[in-house]
C-alpha atoms as a PDB file:
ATOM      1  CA  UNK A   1     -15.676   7.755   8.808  1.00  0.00           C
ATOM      2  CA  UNK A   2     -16.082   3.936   8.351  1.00  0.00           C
ATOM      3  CA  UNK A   3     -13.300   1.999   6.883  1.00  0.00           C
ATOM      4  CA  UNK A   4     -13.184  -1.791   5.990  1.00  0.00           C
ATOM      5  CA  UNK A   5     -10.046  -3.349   5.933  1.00  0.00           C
ATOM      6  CA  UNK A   6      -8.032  -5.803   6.423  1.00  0.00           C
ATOM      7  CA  UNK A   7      -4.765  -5.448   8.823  1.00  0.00           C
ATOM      8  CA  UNK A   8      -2.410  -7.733   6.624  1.00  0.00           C
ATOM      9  CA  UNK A   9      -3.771  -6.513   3.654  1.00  0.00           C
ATOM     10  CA  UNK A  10      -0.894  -3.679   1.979  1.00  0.00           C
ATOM     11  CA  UNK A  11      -3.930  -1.485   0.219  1.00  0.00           C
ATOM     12  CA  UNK A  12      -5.489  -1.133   3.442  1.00  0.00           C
ATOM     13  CA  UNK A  13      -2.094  -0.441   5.213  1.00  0.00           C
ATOM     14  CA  UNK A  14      -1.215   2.332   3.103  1.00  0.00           C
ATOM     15  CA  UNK A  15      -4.996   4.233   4.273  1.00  0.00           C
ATOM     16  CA  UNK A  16      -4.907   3.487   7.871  1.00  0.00           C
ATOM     17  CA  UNK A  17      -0.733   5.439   7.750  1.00  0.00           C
ATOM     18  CA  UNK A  18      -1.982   8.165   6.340  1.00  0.00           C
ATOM     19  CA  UNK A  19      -4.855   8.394   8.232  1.00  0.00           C
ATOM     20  CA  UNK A  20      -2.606   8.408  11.382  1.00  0.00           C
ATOM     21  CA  UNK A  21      -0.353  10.792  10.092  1.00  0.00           C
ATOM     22  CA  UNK A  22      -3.484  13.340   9.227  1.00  0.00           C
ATOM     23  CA  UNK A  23      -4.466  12.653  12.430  1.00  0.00           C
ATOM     24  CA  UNK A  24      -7.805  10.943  11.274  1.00  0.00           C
ATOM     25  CA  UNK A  25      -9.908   8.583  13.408  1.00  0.00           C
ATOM     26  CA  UNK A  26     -11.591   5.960  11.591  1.00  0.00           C
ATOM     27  CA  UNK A  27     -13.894   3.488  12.418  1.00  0.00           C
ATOM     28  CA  UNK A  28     -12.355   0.326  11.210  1.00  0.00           C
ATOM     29  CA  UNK A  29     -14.229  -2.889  10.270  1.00  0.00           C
ATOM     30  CA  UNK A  30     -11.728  -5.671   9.967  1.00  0.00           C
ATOM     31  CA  UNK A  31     -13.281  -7.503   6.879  1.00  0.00           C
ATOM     32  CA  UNK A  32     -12.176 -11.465   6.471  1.00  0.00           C
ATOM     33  CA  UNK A  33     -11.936 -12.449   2.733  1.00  0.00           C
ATOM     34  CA  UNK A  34     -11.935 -15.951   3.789  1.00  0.00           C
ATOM     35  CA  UNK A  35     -15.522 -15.256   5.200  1.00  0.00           C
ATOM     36  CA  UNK A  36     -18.534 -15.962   2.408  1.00  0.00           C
ATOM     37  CA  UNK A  37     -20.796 -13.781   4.570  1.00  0.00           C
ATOM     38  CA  UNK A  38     -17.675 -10.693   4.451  1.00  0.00           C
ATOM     39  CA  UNK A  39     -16.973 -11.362   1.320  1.00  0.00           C
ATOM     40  CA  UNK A  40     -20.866 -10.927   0.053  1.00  0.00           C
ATOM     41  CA  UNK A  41     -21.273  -7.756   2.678  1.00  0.00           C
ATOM     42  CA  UNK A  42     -17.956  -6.114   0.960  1.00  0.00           C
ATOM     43  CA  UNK A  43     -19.251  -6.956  -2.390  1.00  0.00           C
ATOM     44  CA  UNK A  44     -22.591  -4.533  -1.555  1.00  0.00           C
ATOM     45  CA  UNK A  45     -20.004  -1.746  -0.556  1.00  0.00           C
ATOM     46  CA  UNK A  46     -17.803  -2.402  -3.888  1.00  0.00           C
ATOM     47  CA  UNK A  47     -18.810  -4.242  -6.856  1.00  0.00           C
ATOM     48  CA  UNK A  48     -15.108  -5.159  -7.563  1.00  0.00           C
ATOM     49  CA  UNK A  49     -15.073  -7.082  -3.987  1.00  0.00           C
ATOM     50  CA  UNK A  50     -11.902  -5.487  -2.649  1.00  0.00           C
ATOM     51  CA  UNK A  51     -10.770  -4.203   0.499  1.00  0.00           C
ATOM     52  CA  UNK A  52     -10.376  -0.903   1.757  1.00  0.00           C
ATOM     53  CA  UNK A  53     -13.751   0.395   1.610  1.00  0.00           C
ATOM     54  CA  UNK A  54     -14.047   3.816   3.143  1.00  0.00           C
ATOM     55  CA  UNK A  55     -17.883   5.012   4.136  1.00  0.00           C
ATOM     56  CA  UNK A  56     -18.405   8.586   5.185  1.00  0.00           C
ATOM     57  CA  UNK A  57     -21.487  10.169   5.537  1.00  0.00           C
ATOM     58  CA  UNK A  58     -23.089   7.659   2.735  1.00  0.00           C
ATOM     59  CA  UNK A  59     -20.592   8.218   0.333  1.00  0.00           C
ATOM     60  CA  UNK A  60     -18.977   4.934  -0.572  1.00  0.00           C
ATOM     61  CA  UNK A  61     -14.935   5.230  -1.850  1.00  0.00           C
ATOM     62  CA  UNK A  62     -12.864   2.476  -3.120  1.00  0.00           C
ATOM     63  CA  UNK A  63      -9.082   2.297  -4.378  1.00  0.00           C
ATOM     64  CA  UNK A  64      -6.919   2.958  -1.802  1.00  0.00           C
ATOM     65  CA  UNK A  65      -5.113   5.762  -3.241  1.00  0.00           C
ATOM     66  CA  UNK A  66      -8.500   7.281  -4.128  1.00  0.00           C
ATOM     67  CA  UNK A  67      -9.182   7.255  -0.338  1.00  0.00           C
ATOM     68  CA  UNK A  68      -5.759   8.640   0.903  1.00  0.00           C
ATOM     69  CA  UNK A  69      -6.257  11.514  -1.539  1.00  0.00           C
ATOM     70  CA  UNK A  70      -9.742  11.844  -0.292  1.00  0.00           C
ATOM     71  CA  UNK A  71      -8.860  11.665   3.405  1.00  0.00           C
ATOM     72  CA  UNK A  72      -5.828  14.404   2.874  1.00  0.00           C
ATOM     73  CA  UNK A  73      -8.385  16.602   1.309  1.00  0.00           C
ATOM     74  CA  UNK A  74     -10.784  16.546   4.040  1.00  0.00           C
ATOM     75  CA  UNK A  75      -7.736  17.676   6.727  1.00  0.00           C
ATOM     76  CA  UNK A  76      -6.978  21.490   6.306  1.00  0.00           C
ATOM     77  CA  UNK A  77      -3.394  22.289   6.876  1.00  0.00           C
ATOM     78  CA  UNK A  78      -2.026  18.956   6.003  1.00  0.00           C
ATOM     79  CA  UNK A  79       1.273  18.381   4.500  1.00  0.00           C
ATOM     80  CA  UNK A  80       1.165  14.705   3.282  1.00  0.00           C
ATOM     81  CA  UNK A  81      -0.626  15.997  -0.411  1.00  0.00           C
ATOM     82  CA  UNK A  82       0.521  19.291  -1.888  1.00  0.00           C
ATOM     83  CA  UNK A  83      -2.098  21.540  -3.039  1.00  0.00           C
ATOM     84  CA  UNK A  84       0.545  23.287  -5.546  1.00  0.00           C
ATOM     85  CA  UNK A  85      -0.860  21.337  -8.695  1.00  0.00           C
ATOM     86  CA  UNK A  86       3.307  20.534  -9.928  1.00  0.00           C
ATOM     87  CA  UNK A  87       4.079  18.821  -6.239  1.00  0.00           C
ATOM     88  CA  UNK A  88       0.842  17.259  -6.015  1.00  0.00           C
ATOM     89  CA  UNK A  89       1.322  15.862  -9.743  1.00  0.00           C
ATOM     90  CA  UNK A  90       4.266  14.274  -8.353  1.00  0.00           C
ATOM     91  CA  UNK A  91       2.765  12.581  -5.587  1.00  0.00           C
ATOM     92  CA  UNK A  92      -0.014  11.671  -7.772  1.00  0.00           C
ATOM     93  CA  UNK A  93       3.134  10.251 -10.052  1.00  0.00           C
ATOM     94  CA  UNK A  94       4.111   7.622  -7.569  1.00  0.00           C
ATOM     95  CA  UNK A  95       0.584   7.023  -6.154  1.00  0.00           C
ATOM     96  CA  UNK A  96      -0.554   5.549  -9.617  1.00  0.00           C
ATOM     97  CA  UNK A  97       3.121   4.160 -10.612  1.00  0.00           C
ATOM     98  CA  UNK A  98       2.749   1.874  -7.082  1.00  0.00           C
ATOM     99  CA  UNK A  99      -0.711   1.123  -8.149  1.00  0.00           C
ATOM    100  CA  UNK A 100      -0.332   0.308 -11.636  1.00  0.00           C
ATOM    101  CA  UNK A 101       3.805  -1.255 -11.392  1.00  0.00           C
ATOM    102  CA  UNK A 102       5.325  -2.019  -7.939  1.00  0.00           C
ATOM    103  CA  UNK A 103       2.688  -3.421  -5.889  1.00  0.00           C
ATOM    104  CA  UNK A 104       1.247  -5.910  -8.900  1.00  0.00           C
ATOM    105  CA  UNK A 105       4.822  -6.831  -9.337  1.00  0.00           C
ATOM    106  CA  UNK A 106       5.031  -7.973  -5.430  1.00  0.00           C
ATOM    107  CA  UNK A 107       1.829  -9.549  -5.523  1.00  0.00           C
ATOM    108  CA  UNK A 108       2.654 -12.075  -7.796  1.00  0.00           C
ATOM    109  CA  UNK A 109       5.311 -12.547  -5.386  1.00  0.00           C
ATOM    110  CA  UNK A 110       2.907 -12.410  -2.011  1.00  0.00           C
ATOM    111  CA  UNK A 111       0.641 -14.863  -3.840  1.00  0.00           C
ATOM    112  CA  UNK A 112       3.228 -17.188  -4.549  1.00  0.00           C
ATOM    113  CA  UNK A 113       5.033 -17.280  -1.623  1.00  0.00           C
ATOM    114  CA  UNK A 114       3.017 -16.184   1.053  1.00  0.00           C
ATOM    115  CA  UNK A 115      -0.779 -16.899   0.489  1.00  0.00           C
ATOM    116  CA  UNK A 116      -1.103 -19.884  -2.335  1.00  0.00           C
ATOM    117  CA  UNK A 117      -0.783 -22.350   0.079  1.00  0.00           C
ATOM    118  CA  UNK A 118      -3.087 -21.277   2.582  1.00  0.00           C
ATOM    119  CA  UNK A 119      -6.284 -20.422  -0.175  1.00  0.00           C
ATOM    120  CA  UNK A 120      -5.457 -23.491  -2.410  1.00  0.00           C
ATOM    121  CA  UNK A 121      -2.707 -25.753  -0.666  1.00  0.00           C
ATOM    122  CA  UNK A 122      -0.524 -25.843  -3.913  1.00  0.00           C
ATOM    123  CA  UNK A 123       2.880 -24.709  -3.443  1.00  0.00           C
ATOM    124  CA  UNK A 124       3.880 -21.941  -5.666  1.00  0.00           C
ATOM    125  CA  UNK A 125       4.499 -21.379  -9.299  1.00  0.00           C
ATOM    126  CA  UNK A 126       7.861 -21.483 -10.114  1.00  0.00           C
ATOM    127  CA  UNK A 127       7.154 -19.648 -13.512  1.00  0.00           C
ATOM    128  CA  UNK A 128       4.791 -17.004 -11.839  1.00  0.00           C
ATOM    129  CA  UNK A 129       7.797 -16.352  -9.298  1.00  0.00           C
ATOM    130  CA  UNK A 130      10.023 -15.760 -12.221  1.00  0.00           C
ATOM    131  CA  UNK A 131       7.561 -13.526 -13.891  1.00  0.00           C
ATOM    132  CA  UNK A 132       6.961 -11.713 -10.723  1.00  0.00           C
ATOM    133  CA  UNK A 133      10.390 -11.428 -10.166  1.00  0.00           C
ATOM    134  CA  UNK A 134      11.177 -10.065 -13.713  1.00  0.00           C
ATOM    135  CA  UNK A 135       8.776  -7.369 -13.263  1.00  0.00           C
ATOM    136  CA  UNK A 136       9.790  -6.141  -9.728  1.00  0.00           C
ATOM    137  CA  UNK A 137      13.599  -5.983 -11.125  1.00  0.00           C
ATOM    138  CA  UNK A 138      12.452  -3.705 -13.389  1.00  0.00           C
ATOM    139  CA  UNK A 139      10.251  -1.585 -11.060  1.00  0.00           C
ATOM    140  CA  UNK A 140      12.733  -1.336  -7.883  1.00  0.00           C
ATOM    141  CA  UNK A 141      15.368  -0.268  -9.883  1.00  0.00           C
ATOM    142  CA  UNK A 142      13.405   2.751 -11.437  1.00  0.00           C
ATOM    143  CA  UNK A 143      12.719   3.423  -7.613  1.00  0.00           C
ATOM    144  CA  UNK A 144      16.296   2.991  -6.410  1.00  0.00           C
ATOM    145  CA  UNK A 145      17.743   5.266  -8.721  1.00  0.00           C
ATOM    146  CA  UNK A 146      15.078   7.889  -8.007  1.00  0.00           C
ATOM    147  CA  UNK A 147      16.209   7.292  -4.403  1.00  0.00           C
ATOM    148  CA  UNK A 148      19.988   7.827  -4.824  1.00  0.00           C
ATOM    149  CA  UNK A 149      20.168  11.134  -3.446  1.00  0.00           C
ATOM    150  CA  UNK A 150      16.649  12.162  -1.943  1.00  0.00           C
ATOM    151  CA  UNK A 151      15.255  10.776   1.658  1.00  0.00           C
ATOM    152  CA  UNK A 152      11.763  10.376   0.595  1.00  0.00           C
ATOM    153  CA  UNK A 153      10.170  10.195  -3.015  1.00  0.00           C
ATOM    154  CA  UNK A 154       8.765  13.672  -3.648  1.00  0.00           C
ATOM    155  CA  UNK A 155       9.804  16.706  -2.097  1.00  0.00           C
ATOM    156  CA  UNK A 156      11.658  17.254   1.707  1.00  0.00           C
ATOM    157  CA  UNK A 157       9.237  15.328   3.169  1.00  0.00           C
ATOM    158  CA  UNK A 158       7.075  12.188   4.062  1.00  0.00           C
ATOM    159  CA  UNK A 159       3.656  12.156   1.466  1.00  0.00           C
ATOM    160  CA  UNK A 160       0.974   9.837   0.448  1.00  0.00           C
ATOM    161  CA  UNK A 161       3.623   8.828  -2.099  1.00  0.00           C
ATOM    162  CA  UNK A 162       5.604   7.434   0.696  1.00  0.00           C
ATOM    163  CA  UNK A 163       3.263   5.262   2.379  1.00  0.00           C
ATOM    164  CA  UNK A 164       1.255   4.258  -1.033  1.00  0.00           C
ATOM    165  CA  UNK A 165       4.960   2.701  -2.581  1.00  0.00           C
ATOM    166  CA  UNK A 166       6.088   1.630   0.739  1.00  0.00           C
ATOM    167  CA  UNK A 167       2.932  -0.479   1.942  1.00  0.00           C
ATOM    168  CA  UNK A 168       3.520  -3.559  -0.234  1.00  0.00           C
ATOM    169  CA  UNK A 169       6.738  -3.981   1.337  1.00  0.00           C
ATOM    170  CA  UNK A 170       5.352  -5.093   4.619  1.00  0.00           C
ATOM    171  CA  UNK A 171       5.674  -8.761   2.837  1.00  0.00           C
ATOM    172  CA  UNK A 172       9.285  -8.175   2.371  1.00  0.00           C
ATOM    173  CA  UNK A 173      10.497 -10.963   5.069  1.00  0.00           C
ATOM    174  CA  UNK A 174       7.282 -13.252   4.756  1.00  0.00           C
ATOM    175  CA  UNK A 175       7.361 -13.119   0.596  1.00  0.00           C
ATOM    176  CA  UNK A 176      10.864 -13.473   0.427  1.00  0.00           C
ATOM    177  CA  UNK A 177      11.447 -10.529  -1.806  1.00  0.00           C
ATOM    178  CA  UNK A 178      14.276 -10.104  -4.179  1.00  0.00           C
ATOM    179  CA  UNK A 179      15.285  -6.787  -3.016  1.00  0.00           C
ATOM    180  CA  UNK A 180      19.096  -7.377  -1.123  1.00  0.00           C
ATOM    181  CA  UNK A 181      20.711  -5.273  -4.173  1.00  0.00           C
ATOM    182  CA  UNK A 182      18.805  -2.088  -3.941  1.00  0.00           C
ATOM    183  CA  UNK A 183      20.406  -0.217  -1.470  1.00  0.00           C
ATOM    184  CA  UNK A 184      18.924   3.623  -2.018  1.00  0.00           C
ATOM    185  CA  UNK A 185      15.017   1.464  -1.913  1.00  0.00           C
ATOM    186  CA  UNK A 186      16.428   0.070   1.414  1.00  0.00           C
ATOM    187  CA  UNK A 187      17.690   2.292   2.896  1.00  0.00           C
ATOM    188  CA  UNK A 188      14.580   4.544   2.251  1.00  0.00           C
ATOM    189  CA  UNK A 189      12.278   1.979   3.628  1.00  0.00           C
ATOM    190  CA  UNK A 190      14.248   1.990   6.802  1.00  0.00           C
ATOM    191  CA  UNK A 191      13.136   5.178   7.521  1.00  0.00           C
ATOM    192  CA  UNK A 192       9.682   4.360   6.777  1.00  0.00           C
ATOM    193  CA  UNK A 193      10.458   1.752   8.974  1.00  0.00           C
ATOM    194  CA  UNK A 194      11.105   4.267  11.814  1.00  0.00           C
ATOM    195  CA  UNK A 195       8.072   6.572  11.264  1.00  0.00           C
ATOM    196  CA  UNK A 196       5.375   6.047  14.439  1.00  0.00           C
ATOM    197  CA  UNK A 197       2.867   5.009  11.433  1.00  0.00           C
ATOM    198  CA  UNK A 198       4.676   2.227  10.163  1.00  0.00           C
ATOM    199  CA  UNK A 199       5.356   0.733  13.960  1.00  0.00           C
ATOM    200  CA  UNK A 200       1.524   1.149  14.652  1.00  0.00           C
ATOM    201  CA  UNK A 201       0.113  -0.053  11.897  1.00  0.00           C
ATOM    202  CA  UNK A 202       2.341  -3.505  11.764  1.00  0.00           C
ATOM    203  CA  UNK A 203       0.336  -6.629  11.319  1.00  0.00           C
ATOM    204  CA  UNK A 204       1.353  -9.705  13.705  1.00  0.00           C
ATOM    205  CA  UNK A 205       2.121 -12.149  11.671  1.00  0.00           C
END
């Protein structure tokens, strides 16, 4: 299996963890979105002209949550996706809720703070950082109180869930993220921290 990606980029973190956990080896084609010639090469893999891509066999997959699911179901006796439809729902929960809520919230943020000025060389939004900021107030405290009393999101152990909500947070020191006050979301990501995924998959900055 073939996967295009991008080292810094969260999305593709989030595969390349949870392909290491299931023990996967991928091919990996780093793919630079500052590169016309990458960027019209990605766009023939997927039409929305986003990184990761994962090819296998012909079969083209995009959304990175699509392709952790995907990659989990092609690994019998793994543990990071449920197949007990309830516990899987779960995981599937906080798969689409970082999709859809926490990660867009922290891009705005990323954008802002961390890549604006190297696309456009315009310094960041104040308003957009307030908006962003608004929004991820909102999400990380739905995820610190779900994290009061449990080690990881769903169930006794680390699952896609973990590494999907967790992978934006690689920007946490570079963005400048508001997230000093949330001490269950910490301390949570602290143990991702620790987890042999997390250390190997850790872009250099």
């Amino acid at each position: 299996m073939r996967l295009y990606y991008h080292p810094m980029s969260s999305n593709s973190r989030r595969v390349t963890m949870a392909a290491m956990h299931l023990g996967l080896k991928l091919d990996l084609v780093e793919t630079n979105l500052m590169s016309p010639d990458d960027r019209r090469r990605l766009a023939e893999l997927n039409p929305n002209n986003k990184i990761p891509v994962l090819e296998d066999d012909g079969f083209l997959l995009w959304e990175s949550a699509a392709i952790m699911q995907y990659l989990a179901d092609c690994t019998p006796g793994q543990t990071l996706y449920p197949v007990d439809p309830t516990l899987r729902a779960d995981v599937n929960r906080w798969l689409f809720w970082s999709c859809q809520h926490f990660s867009p919230a922290i891009g705005v943020i990323v954008w802002e703070n961390l890549w604006k000025k190297a696309v456009h060389g315009t310094d960041p939004d104040q308003n957009e950082l307030a908006r962003g900021a608004r929004d991820l107030e909102k999400f990380a405290g739905t995820l610190d109180g779900h994290l009061a009393n449990r080690e990881w999101l769903s169930g006794d152990a680390v699952s896609l869930a973990d590494y999907a909500v967790a992978a934006p947070l690689m920007y946490k020191e570079t963005a400048r993220l508001p997230l000093d006050q949330y001490r269950h979301l910490l301390a949570w990501f602290g143990r991702v921290q620790q987890l042999d995924v997390w250390r190997r998959t850790d872009p250099v900055w």
